[in-house]
Every structure is written in structure tokens, then in C-alpha cells.
PDB file of N, CA and C in Angstrom:
ATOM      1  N   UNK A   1     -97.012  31.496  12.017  1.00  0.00           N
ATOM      2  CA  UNK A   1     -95.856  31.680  11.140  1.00  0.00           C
ATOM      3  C   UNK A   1     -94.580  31.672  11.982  1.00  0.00           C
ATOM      4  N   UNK A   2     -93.606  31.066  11.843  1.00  0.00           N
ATOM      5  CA  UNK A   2     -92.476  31.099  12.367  1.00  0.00           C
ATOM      6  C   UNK A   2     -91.222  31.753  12.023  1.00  0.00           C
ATOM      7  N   UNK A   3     -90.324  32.562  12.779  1.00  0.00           N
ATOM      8  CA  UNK A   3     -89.596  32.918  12.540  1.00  0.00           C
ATOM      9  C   UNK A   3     -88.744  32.858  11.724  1.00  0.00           C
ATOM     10  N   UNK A   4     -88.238  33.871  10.502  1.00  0.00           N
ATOM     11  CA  UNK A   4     -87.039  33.092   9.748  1.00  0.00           C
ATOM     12  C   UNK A   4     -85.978  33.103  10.526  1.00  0.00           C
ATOM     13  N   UNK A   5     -85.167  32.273  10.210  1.00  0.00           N
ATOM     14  CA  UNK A   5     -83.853  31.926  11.045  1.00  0.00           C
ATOM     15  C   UNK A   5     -82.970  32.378  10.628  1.00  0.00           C
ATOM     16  N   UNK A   6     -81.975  33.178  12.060  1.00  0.00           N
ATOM     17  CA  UNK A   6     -80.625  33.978  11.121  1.00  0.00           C
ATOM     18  C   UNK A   6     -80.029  33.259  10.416  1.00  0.00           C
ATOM     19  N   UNK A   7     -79.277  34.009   9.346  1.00  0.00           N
ATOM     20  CA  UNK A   7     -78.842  33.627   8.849  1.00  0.00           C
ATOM     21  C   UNK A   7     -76.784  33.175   9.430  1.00  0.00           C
ATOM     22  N   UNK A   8     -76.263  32.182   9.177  1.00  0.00           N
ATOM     23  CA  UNK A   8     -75.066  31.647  10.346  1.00  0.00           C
ATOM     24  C   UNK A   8     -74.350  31.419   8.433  1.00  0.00           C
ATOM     25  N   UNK A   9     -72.515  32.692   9.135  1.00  0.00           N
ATOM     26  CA  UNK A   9     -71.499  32.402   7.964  1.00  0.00           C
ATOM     27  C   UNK A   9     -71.161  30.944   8.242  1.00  0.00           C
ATOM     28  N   UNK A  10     -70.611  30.283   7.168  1.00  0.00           N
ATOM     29  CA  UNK A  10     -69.781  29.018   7.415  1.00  0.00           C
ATOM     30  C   UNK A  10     -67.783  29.434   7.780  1.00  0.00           C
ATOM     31  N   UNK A  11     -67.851  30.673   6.588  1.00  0.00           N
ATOM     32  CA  UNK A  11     -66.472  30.776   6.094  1.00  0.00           C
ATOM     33  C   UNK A  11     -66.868  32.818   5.764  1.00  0.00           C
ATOM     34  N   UNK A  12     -66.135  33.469   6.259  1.00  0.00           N
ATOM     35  CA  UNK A  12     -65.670  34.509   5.984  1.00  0.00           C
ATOM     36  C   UNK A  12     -64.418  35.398   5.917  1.00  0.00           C
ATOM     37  N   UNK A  13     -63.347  35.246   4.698  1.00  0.00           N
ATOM     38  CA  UNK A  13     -62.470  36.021   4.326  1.00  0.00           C
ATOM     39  C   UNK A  13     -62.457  37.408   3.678  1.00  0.00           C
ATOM     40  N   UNK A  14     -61.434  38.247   4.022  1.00  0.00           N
ATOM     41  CA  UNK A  14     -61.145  39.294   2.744  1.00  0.00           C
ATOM     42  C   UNK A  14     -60.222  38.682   1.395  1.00  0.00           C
ATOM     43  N   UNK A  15     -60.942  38.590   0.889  1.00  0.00           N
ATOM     44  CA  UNK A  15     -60.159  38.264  -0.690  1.00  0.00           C
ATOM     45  C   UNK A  15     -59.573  38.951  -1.501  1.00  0.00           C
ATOM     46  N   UNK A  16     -59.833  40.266  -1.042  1.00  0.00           N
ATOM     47  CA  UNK A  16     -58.901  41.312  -2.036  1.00  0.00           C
ATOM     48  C   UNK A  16     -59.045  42.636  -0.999  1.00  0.00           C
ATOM     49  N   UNK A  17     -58.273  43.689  -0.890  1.00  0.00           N
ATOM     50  CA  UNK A  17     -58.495  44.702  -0.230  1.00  0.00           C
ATOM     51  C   UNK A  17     -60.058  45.370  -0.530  1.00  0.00           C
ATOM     52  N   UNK A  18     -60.536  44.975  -2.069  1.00  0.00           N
ATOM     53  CA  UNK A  18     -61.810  45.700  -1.721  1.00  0.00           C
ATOM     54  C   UNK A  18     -63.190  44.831  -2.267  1.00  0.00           C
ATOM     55  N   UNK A  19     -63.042  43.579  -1.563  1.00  0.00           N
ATOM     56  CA  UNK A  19     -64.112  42.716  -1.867  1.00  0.00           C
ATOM     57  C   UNK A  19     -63.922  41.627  -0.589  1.00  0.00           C
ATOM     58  N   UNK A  20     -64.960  41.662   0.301  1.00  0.00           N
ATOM     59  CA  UNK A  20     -64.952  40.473   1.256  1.00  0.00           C
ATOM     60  C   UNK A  20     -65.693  39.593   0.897  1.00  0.00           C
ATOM     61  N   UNK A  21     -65.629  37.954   1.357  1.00  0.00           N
ATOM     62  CA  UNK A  21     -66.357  37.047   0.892  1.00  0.00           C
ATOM     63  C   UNK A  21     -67.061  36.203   2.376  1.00  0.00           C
ATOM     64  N   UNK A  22     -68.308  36.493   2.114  1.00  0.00           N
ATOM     65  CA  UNK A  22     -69.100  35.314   3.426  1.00  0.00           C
ATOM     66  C   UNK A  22     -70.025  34.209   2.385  1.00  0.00           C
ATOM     67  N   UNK A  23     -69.459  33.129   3.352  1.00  0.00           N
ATOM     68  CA  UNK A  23     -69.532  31.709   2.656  1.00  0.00           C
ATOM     69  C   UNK A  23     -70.734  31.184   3.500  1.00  0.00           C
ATOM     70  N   UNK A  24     -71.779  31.515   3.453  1.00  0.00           N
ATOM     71  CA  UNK A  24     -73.309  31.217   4.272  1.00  0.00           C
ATOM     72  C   UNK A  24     -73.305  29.477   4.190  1.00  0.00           C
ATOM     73  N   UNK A  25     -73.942  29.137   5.701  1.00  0.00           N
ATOM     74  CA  UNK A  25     -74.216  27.730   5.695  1.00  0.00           C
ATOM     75  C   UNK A  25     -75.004  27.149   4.738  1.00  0.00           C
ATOM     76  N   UNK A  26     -76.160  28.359   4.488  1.00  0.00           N
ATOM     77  CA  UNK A  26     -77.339  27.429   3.424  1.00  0.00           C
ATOM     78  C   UNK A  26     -76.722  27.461   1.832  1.00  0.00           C
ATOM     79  N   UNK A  27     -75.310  27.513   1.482  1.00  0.00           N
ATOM     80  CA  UNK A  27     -74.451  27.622   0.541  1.00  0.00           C
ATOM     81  C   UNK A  27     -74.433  28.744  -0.379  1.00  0.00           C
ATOM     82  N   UNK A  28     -75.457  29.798  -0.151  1.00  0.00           N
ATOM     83  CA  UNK A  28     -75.159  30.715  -0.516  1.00  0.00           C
ATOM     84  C   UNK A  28     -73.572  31.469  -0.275  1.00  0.00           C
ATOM     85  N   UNK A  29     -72.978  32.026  -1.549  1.00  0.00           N
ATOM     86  CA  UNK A  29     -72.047  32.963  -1.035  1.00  0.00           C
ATOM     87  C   UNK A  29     -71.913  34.598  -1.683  1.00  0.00           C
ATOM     88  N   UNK A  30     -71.976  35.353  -0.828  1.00  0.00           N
ATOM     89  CA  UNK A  30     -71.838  36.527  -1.174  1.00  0.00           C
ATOM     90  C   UNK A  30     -70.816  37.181  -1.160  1.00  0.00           C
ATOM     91  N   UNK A  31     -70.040  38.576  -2.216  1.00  0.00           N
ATOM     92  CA  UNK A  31     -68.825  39.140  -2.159  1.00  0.00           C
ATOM     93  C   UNK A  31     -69.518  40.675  -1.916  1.00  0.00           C
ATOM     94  N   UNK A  32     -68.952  40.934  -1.106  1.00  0.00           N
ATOM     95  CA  UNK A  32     -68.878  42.521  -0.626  1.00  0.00           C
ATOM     96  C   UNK A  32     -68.295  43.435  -1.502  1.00  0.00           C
ATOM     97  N   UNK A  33     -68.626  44.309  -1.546  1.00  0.00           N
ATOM     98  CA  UNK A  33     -67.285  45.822  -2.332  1.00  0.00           C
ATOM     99  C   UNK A  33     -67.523  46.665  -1.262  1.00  0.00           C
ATOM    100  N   UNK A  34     -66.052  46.725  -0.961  1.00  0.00           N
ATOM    101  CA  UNK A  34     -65.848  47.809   0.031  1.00  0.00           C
ATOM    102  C   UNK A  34     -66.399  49.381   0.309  1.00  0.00           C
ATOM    103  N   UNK A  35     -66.565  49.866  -1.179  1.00  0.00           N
ATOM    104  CA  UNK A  35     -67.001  50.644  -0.488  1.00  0.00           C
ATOM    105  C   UNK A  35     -68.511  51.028  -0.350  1.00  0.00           C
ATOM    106  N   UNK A  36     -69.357  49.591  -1.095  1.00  0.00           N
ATOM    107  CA  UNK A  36     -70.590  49.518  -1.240  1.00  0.00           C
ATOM    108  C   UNK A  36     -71.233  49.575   0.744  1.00  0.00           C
ATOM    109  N   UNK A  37     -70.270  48.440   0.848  1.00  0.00           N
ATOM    110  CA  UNK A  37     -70.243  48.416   3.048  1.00  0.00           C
ATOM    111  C   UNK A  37     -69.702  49.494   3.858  1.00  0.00           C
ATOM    112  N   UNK A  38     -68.860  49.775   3.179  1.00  0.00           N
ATOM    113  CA  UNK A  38     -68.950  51.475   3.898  1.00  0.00           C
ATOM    114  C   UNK A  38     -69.508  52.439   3.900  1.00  0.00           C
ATOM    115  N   UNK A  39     -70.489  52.619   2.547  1.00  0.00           N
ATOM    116  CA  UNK A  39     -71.807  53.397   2.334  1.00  0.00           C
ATOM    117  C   UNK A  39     -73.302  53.115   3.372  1.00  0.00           C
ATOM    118  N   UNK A  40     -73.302  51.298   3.341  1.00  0.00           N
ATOM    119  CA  UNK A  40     -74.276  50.691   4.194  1.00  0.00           C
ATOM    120  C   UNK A  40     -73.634  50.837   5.600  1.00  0.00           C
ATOM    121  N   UNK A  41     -73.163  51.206   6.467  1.00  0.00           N
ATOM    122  CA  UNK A  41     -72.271  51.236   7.679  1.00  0.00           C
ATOM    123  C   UNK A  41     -73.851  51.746   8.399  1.00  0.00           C
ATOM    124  N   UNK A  42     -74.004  51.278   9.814  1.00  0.00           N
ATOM    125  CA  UNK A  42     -74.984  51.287  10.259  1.00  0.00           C
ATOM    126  C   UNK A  42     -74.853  52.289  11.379  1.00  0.00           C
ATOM    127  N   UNK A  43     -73.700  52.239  11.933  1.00  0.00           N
ATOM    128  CA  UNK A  43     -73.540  53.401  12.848  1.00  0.00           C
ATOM    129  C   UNK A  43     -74.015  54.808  13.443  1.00  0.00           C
ATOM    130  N   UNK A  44     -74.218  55.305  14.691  1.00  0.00           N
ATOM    131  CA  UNK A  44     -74.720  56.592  14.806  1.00  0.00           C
ATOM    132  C   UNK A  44     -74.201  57.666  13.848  1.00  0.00           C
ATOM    133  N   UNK A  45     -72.732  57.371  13.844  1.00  0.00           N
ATOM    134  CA  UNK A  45     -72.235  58.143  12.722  1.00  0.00           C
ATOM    135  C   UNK A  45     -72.719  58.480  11.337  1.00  0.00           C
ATOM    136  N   UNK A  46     -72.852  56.977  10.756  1.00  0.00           N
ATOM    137  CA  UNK A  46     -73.289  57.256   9.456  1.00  0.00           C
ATOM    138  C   UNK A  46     -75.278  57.291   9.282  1.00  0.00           C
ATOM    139  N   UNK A  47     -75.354  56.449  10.335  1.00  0.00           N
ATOM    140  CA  UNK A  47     -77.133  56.538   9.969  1.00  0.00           C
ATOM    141  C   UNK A  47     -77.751  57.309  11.411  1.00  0.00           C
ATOM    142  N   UNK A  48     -79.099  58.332  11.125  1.00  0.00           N
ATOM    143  CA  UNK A  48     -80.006  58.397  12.136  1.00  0.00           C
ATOM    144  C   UNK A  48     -79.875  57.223  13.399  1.00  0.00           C
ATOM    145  N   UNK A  49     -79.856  57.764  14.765  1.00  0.00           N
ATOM    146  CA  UNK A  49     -80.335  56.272  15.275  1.00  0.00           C
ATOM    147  C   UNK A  49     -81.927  56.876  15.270  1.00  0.00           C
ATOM    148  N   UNK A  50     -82.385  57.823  15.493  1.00  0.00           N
ATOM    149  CA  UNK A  50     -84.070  58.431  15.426  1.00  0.00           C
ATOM    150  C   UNK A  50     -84.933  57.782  14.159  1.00  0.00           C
ATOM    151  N   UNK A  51     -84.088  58.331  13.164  1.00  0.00           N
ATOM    152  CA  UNK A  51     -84.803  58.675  11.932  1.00  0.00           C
ATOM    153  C   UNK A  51     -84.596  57.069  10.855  1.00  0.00           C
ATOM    154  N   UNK A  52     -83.437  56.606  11.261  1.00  0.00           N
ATOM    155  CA  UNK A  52     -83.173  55.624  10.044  1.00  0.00           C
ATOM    156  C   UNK A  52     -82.250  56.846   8.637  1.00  0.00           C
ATOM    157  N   UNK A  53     -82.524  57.999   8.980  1.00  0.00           N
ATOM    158  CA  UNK A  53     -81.833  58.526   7.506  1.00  0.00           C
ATOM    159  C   UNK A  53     -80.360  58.262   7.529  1.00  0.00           C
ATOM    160  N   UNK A  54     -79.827  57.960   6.021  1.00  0.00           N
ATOM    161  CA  UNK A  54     -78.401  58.078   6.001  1.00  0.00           C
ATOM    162  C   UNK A  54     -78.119  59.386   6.507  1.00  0.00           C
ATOM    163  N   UNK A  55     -76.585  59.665   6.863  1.00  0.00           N
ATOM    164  CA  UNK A  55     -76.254  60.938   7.371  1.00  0.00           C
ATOM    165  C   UNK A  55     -74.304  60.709   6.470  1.00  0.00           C
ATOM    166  N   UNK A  56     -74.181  59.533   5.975  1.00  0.00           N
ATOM    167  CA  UNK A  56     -72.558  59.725   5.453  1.00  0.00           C
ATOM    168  C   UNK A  56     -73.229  59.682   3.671  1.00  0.00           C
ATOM    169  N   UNK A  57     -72.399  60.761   3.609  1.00  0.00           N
ATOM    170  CA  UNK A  57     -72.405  61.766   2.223  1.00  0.00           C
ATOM    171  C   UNK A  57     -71.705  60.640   1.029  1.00  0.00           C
ATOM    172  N   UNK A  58     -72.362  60.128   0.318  1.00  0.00           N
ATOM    173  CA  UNK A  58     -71.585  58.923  -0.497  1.00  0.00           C
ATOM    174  C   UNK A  58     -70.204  59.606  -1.338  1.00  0.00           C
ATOM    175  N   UNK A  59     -70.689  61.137  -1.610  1.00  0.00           N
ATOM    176  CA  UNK A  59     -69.471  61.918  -2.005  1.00  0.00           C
ATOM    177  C   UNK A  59     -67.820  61.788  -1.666  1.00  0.00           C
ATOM    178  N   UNK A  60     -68.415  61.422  -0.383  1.00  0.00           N
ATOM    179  CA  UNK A  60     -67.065  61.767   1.022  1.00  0.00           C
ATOM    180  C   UNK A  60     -66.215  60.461   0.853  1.00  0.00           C
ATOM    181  N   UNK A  61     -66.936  59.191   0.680  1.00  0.00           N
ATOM    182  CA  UNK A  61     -66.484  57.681   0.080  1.00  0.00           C
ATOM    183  C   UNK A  61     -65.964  57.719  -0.882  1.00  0.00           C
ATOM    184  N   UNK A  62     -64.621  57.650  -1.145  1.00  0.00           N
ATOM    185  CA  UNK A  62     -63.596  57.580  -2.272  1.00  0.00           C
ATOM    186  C   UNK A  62     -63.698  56.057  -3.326  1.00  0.00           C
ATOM    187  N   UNK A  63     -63.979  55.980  -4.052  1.00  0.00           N
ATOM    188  CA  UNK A  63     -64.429  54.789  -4.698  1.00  0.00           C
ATOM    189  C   UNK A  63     -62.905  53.874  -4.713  1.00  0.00           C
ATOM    190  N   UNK A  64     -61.711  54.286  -4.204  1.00  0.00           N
ATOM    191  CA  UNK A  64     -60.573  53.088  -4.119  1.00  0.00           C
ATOM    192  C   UNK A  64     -60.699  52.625  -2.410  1.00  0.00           C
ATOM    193  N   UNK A  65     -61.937  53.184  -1.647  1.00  0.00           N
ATOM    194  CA  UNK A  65     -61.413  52.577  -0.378  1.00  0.00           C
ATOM    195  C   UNK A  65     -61.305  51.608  -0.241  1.00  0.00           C
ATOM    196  N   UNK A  66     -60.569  50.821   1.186  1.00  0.00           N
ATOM    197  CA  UNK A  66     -59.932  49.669   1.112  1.00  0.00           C
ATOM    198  C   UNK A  66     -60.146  49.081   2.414  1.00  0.00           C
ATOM    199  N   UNK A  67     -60.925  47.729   2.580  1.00  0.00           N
ATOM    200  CA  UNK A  67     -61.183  46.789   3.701  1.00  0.00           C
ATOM    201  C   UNK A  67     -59.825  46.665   4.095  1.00  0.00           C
ATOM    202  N   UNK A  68     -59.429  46.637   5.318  1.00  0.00           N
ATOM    203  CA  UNK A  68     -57.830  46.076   6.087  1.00  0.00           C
ATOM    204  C   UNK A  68     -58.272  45.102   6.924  1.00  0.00           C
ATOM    205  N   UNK A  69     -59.627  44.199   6.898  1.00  0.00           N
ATOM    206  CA  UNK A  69     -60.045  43.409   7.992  1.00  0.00           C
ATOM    207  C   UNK A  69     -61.448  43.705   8.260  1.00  0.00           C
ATOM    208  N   UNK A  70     -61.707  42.059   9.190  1.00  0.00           N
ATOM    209  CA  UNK A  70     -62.985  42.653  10.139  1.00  0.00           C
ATOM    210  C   UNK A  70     -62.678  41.753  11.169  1.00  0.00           C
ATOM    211  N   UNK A  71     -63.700  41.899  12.243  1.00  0.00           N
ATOM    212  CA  UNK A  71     -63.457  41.884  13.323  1.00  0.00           C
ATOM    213  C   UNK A  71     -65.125  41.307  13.732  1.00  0.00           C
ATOM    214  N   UNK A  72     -64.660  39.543  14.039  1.00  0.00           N
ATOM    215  CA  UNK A  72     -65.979  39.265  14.514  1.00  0.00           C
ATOM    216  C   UNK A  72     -66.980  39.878  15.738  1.00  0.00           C
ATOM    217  N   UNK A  73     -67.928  40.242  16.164  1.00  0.00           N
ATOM    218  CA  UNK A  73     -68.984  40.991  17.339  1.00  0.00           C
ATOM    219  C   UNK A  73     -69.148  39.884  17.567  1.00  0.00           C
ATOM    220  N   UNK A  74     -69.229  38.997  18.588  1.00  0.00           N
ATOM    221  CA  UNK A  74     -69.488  37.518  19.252  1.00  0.00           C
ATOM    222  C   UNK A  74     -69.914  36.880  18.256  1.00  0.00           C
ATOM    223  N   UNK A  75     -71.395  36.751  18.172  1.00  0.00           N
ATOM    224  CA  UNK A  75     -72.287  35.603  16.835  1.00  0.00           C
ATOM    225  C   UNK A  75     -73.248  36.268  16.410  1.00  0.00           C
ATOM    226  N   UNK A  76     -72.745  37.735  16.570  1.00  0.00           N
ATOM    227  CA  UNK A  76     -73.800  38.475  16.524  1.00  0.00           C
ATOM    228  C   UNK A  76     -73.556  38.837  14.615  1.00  0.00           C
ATOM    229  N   UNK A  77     -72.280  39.650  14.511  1.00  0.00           N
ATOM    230  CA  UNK A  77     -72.052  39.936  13.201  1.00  0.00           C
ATOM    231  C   UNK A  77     -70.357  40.249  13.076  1.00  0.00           C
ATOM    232  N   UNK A  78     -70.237  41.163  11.936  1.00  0.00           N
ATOM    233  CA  UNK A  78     -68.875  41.547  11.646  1.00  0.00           C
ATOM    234  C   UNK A  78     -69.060  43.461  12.071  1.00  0.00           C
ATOM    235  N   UNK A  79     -67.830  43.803  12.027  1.00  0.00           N
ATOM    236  CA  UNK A  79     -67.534  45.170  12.273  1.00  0.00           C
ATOM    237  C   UNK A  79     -66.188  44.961  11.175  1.00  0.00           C
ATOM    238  N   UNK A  80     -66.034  46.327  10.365  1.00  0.00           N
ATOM    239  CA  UNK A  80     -65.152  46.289   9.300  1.00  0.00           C
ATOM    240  C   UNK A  80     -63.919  47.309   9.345  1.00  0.00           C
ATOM    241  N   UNK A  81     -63.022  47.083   9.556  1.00  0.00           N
ATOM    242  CA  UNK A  81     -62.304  48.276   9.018  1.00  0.00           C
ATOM    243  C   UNK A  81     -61.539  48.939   7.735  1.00  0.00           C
ATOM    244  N   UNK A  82     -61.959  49.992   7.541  1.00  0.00           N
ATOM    245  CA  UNK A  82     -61.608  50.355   6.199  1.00  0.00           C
ATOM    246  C   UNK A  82     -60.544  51.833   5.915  1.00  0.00           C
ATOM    247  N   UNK A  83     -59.747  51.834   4.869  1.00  0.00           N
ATOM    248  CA  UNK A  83     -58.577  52.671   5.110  1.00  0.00           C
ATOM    249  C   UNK A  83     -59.018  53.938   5.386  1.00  0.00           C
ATOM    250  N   UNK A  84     -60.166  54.313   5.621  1.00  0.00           N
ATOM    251  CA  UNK A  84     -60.670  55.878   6.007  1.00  0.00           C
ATOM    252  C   UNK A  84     -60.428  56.266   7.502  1.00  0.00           C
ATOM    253  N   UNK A  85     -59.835  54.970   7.972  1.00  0.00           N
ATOM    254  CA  UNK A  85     -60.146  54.742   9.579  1.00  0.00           C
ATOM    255  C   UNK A  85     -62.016  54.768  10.210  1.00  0.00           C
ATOM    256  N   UNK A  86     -62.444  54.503   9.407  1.00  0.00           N
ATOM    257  CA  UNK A  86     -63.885  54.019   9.995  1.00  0.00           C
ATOM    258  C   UNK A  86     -63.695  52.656  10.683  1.00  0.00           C
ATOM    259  N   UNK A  87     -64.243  52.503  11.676  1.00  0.00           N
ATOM    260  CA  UNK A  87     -64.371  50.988  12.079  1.00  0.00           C
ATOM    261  C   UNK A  87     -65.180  50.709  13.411  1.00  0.00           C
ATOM    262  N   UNK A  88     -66.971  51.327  13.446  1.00  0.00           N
ATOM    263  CA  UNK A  88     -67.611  51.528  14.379  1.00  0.00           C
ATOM    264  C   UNK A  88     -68.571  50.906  13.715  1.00  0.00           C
ATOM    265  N   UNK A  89     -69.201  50.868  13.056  1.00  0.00           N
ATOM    266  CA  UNK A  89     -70.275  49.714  12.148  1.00  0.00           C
ATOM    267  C   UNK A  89     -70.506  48.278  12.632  1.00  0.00           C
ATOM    268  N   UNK A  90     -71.320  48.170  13.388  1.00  0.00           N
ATOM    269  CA  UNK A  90     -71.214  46.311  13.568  1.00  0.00           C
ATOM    270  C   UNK A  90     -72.627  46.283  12.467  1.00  0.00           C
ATOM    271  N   UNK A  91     -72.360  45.123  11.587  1.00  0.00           N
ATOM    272  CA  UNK A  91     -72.984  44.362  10.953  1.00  0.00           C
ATOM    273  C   UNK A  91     -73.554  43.087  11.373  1.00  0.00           C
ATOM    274  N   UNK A  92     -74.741  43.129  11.292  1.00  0.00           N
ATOM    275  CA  UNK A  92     -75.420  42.235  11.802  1.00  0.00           C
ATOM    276  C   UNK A  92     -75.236  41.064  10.642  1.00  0.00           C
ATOM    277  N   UNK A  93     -75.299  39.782  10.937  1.00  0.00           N
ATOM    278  CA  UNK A  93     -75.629  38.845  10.008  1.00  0.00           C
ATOM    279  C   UNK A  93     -76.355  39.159   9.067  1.00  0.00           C
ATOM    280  N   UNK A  94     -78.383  39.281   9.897  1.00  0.00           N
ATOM    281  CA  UNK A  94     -79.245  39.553   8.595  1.00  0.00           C
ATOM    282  C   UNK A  94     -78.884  40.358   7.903  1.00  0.00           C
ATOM    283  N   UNK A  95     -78.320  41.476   7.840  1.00  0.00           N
ATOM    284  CA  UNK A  95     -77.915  43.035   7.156  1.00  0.00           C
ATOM    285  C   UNK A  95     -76.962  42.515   6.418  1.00  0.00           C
ATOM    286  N   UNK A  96     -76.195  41.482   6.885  1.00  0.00           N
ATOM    287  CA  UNK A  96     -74.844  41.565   5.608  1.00  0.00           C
ATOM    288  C   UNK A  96     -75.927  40.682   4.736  1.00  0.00           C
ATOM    289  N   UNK A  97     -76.667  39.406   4.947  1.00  0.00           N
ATOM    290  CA  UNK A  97     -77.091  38.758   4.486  1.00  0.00           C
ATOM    291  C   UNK A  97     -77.914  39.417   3.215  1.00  0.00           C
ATOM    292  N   UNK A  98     -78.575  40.344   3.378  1.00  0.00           N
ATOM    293  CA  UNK A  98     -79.679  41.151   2.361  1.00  0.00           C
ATOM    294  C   UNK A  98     -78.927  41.884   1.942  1.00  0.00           C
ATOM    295  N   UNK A  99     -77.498  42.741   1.890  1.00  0.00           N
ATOM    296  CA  UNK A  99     -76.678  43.509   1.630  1.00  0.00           C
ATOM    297  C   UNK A  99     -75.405  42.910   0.482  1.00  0.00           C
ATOM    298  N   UNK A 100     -75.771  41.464   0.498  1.00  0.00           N
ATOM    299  CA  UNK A 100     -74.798  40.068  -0.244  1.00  0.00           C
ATOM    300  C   UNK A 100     -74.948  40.628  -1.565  1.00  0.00           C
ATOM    301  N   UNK A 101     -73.696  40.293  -2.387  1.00  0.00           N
ATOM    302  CA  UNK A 101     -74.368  40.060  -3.777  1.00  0.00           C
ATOM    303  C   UNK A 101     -73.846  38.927  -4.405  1.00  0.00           C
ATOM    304  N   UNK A 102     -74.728  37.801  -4.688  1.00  0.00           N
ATOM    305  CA  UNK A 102     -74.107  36.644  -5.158  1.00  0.00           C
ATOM    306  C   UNK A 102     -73.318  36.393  -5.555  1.00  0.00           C
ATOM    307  N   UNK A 103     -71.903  35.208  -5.378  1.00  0.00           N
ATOM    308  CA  UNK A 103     -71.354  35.391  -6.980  1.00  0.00           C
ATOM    309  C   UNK A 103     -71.813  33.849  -7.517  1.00  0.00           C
ATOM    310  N   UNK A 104     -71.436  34.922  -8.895  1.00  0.00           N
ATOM    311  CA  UNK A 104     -72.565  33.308  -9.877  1.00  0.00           C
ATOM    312  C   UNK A 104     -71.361  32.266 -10.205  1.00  0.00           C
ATOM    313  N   UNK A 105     -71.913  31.524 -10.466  1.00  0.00           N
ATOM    314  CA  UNK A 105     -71.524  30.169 -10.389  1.00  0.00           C
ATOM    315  C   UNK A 105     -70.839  29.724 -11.592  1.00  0.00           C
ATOM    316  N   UNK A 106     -71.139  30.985 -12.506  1.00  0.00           N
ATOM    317  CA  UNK A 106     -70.633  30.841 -14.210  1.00  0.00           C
ATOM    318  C   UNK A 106     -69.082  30.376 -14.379  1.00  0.00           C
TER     319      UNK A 106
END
């Protein structure tokens, strides 16, 4: 069985302060909500590095937070910053990739 292959953005903008858009080569495209990716934030901060458990309180996430950018990690992924001043999260490709939510085509 062979490896699946990362997944590689074509095109990634912020389109609104609280929705980012990655434009995947295999033409998939997915839109982010900000503070859906700031809940998923992978960091020692927010997750176990031991355990895998979340450790950021979804409470504490204000449902108007606001993407100000990201910041490519080589080819590895994105790192986000958001108006809470969080911005330690690197996102891996696969993770944003399974973390996508389509938009439809309607």
C-alpha cells in the first residue's frame, strides 16, 4: 500500500477577517472559520503534547475572533494569527486538509 500523498495548497488567502480560504491542487477548496482554527490550534498550549487532550477551554474563544493573517512554516504548513494574540499553532497541511470544510459549488 502506498502512501497517501500530502496534500500541496495551490492558492491560500484570508477572505474575510473570520474565514480563510485554501485552494488545494487536487481542486478541492476549503473555507476556514476562525474561530473553528483557533479551537483546533495544535500547540503545547492548547493541546497535550503527552496525552493528545485539548487543554484550550472553547469557553475562553470568543465567537467574533478574528484571523489578522498567516504565516507560511516552509512547505510544511500555515501558523495563524488571531486577534487574541495567539499565534504559536503551526498547521500542518494534512490537519488543515481534514479540518477543511468545503465550499459547495451551488
Amino acid at each position: 500500500m502506498q502512501p497517501k500523498p500530502t496534500p500541496t495548497p495551490k492558492k491560500a488567502d484570508l477572505i474575510t477577517p473570520f474565514v480563510y480560504r485554501i485552494e488545494w491542487k487536487d481542486g478541492v477548496v476549503h473555507d476556514f472559520k476562525a474561530r473553528d482554527l483557533r479551537l483546533a490550534c495544535p500547540c503545547a498550549s492548547c493541546v497535550d503534547e503527552g496525552t493528545g487532550r485539548p487543554l484550550l477551554d472553547p469557553r475562553t474563544v470568543r465567537d467574533d475572533i478574528l484571523l489578522f493573517g498567516a504565516e507560511l512554516v516552509g512547505r510544511y504548513g500555515l501558523t495563524f494569527i488571531w486577534s487574541d494574540g495567539h499565534k504559536t499553532g503551526i498547521f500542518a497541511w494534512p490537519k488543515l486538509y481534514a479540518l477543511g470544510q468545503p465550499v459547495s459549488s451551488a
